[in-house]
N, C-alpha and C. Protein backbone atom coordinates (compact mmCIF):
# COMPACT_ATOMS: atom_id res chain seq x y z
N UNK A 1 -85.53 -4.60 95.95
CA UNK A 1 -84.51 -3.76 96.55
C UNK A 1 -83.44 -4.62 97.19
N UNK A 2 -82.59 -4.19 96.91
CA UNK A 2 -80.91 -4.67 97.59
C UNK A 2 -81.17 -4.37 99.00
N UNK A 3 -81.15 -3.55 99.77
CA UNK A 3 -81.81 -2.61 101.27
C UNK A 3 -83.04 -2.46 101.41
N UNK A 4 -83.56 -3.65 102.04
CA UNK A 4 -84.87 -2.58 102.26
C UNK A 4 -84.93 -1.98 103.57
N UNK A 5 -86.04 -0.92 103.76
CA UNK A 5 -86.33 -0.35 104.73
C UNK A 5 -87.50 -0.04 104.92
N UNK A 6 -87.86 0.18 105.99
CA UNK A 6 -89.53 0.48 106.27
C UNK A 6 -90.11 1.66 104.95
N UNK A 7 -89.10 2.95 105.53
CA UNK A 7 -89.60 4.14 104.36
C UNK A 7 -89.38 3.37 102.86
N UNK A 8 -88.66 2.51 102.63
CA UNK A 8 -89.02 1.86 100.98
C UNK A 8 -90.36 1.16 101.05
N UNK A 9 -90.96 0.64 101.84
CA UNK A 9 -91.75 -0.68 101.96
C UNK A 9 -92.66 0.45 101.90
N UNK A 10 -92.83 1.40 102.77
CA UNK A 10 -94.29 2.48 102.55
C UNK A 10 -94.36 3.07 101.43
N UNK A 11 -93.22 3.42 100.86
CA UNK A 11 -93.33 4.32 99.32
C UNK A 11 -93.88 2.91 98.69
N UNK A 12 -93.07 2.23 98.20
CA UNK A 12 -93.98 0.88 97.53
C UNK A 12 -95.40 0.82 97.62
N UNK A 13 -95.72 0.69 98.92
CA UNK A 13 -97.05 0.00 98.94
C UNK A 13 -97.65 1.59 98.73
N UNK A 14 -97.88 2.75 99.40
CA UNK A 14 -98.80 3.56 99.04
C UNK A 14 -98.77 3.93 97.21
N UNK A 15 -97.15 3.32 96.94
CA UNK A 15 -97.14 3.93 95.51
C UNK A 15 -98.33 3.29 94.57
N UNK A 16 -97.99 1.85 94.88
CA UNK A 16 -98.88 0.59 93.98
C UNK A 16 -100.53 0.80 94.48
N UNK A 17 -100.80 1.46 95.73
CA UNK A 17 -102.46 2.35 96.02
C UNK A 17 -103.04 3.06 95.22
N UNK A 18 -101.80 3.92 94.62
CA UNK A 18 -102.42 5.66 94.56
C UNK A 18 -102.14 5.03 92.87
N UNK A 19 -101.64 3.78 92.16
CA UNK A 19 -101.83 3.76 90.94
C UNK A 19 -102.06 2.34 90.25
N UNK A 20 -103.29 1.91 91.39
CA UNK A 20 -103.94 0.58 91.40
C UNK A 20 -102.74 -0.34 90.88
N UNK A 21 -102.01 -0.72 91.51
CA UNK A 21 -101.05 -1.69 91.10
C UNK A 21 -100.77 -2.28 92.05
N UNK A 22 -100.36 -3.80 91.66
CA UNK A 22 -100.19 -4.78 92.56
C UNK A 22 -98.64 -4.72 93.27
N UNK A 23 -98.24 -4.96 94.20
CA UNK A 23 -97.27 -4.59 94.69
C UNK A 23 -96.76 -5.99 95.41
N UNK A 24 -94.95 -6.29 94.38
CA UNK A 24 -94.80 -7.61 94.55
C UNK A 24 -92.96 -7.36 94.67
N UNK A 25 -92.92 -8.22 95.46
CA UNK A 25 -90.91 -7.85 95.89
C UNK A 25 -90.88 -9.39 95.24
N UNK A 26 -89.65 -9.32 94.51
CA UNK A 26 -89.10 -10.25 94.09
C UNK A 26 -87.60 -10.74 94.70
N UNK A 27 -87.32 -9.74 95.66
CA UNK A 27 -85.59 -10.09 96.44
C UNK A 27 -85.93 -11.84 96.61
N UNK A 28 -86.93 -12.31 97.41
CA UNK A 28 -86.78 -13.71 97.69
C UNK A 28 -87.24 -13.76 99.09
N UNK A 29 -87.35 -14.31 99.63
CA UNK A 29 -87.69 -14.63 101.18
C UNK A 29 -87.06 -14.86 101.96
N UNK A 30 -87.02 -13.89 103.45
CA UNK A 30 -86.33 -14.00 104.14
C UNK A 30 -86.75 -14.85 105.39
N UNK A 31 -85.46 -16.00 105.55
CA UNK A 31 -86.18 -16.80 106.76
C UNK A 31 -85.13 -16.50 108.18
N UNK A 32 -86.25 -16.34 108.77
CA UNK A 32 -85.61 -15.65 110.54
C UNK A 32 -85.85 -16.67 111.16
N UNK A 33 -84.65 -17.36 111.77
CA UNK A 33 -84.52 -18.66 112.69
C UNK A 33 -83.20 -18.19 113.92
N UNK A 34 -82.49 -19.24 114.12
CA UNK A 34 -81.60 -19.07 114.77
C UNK A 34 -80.53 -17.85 114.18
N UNK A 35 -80.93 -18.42 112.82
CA UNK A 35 -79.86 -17.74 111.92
C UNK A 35 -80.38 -17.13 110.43
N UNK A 36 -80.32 -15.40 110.24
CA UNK A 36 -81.17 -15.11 109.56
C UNK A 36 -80.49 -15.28 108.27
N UNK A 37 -81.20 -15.15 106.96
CA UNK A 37 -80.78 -15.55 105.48
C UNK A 37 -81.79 -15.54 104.46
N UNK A 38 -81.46 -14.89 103.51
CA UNK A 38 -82.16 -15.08 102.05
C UNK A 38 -82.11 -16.37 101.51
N UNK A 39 -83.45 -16.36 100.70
CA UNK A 39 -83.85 -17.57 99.67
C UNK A 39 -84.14 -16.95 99.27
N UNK A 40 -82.77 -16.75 98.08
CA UNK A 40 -83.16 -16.07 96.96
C UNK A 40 -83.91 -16.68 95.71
N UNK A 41 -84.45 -15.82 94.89
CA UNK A 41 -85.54 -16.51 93.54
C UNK A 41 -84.41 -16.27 92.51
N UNK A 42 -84.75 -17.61 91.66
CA UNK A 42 -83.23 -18.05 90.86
C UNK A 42 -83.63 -17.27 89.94
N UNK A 43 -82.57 -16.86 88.79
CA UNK A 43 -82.27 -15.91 88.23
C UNK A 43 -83.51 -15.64 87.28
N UNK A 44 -83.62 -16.85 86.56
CA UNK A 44 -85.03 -16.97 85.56
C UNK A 44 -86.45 -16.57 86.15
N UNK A 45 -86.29 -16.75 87.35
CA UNK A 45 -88.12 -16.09 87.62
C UNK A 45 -87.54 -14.86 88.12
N UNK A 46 -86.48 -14.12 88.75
CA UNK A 46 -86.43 -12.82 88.69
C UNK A 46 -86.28 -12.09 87.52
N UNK A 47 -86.05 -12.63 86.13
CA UNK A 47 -85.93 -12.13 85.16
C UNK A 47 -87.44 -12.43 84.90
N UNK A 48 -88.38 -13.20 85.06
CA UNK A 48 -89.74 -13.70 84.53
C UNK A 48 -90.47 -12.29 85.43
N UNK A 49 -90.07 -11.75 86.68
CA UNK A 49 -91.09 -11.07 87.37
C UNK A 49 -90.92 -9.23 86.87
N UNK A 50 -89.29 -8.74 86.16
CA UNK A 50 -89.06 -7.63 85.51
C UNK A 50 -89.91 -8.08 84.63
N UNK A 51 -89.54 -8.91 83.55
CA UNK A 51 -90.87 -8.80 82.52
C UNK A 51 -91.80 -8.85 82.05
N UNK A 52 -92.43 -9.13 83.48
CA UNK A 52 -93.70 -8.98 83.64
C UNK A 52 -94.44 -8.22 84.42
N UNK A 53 -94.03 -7.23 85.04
CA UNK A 53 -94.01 -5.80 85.50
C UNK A 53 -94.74 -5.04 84.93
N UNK A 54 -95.45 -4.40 85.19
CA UNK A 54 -96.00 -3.09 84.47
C UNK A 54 -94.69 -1.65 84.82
N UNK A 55 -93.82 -1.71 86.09
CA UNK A 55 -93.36 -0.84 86.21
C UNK A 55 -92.38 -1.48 87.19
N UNK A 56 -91.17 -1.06 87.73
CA UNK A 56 -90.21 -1.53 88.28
C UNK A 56 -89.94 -0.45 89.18
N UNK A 57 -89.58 -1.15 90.68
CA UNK A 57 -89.33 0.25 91.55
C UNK A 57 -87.71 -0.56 92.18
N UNK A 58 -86.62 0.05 92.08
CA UNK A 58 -85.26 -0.81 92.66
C UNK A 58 -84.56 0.60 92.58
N UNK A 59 -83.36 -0.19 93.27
CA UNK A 59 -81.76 0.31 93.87
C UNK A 59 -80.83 -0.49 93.18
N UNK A 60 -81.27 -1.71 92.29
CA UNK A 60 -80.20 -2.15 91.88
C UNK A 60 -79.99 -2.09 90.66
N UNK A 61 -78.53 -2.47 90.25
CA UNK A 61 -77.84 -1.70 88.74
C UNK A 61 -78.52 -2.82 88.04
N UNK A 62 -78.34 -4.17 88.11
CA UNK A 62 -78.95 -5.10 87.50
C UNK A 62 -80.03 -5.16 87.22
N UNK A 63 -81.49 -4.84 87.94
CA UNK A 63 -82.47 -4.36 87.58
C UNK A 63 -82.51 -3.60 86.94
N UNK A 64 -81.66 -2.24 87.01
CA UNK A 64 -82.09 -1.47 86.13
C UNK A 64 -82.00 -1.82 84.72
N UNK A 65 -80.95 -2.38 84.56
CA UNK A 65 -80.41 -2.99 83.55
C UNK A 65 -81.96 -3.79 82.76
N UNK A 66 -81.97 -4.95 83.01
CA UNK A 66 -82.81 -5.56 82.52
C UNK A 66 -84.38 -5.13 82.48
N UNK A 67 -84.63 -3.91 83.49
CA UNK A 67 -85.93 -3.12 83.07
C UNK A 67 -86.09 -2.43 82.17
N UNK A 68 -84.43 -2.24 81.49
CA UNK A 68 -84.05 -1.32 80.31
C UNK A 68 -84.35 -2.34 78.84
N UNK A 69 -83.64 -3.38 79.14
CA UNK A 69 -83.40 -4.58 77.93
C UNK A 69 -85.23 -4.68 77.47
N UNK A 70 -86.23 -4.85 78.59
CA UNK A 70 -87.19 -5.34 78.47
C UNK A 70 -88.05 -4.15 78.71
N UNK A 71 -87.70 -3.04 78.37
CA UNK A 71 -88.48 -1.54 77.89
C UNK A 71 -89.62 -1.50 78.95
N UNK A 72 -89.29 -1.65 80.18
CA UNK A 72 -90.36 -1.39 81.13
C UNK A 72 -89.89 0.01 81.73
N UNK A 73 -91.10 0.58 82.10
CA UNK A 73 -91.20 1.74 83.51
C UNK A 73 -90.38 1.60 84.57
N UNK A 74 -89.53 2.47 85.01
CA UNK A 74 -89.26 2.26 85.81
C UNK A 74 -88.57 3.09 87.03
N UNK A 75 -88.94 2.90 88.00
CA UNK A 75 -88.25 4.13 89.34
C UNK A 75 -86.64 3.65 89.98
N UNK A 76 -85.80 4.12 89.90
CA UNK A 76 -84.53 3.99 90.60
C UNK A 76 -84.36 4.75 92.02
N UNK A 77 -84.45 4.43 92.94
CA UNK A 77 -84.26 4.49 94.42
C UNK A 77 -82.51 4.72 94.76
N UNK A 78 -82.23 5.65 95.36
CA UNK A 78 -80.90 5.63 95.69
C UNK A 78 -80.58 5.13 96.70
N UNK A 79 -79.62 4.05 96.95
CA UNK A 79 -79.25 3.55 98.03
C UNK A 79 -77.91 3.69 98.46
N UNK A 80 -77.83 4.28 99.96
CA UNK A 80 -76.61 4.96 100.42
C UNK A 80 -75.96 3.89 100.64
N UNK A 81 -75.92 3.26 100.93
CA UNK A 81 -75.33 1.67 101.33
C UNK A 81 -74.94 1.10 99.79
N UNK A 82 -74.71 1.18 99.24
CA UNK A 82 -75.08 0.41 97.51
C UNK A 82 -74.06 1.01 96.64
N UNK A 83 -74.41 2.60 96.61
CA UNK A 83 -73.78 3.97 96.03
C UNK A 83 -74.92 3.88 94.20
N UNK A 84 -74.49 4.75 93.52
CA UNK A 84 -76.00 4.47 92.67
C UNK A 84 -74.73 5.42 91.30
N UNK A 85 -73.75 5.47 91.29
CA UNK A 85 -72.42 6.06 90.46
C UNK A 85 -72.65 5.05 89.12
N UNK A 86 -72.73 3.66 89.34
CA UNK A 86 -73.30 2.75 87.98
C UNK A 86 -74.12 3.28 87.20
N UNK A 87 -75.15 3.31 88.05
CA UNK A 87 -76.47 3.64 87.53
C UNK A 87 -76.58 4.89 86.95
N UNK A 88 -76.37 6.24 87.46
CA UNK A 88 -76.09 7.73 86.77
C UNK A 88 -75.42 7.15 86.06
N UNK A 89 -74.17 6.76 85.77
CA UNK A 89 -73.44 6.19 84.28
C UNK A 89 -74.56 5.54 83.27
N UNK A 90 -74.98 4.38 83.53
CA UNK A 90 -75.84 3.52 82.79
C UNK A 90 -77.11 4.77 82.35
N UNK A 91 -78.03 5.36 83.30
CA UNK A 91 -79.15 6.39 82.82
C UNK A 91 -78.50 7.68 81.59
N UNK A 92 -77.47 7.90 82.21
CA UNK A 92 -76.98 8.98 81.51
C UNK A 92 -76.69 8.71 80.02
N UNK A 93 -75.66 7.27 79.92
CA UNK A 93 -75.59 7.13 78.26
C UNK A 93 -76.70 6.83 77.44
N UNK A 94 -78.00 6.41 78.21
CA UNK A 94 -78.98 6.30 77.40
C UNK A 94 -79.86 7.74 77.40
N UNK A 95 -79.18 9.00 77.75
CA UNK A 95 -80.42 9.96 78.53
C UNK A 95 -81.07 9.90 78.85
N UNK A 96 -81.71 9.36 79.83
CA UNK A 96 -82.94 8.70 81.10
C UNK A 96 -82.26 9.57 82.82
N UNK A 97 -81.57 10.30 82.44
CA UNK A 97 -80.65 10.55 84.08
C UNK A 97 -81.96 11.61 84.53
């Protein structure tokens, strides 16, 4: 997820419960110091962790994208912060909306 939030982090994890699945964020790690910031995971192992997914849960167009290329499952989350107008475009020309 681009945003996360607590209510994403609980849908996640009870989701990956209720359908024995392992439950793994690929955004990257966030380090909290003086000064907070992503370490993000370079492009190739975030592309290595969509395709190797059993199912994909995101807000972002790029994910969706490449969960599409690589014919995985997948849940789209709307994010108010984000806007999700790509994405209804992108689902829709493939009919997936």
């Amino acid at each position: 997820l681009l945003d996360d939030s607590k209510e994403n982090k609980l849908f996640f994890k009870a989701f990956a419960k209720k359908n024995n699945l392992k439950f793994k964020k690929i955004k990257g790690l966030k380090i909290s110091n003086k000064y907070d910031f992503w370490l993000f995971n370079s492009v190739a192992k975030w592309l290595y962790y969509i395709g190797k997914s059993e199912i994909v849960v995101t807000d972002s167009f790029h994910c969706t994208v490449f969960s599409i290329i690589f014919n995985k499952k997948f849940i789209v989350l709307s994010n108010p912060n984000r806007g999700i107008t790509r994405i209804e475009n992108l689902l829709g020309l493939i009919n997936r909306k």
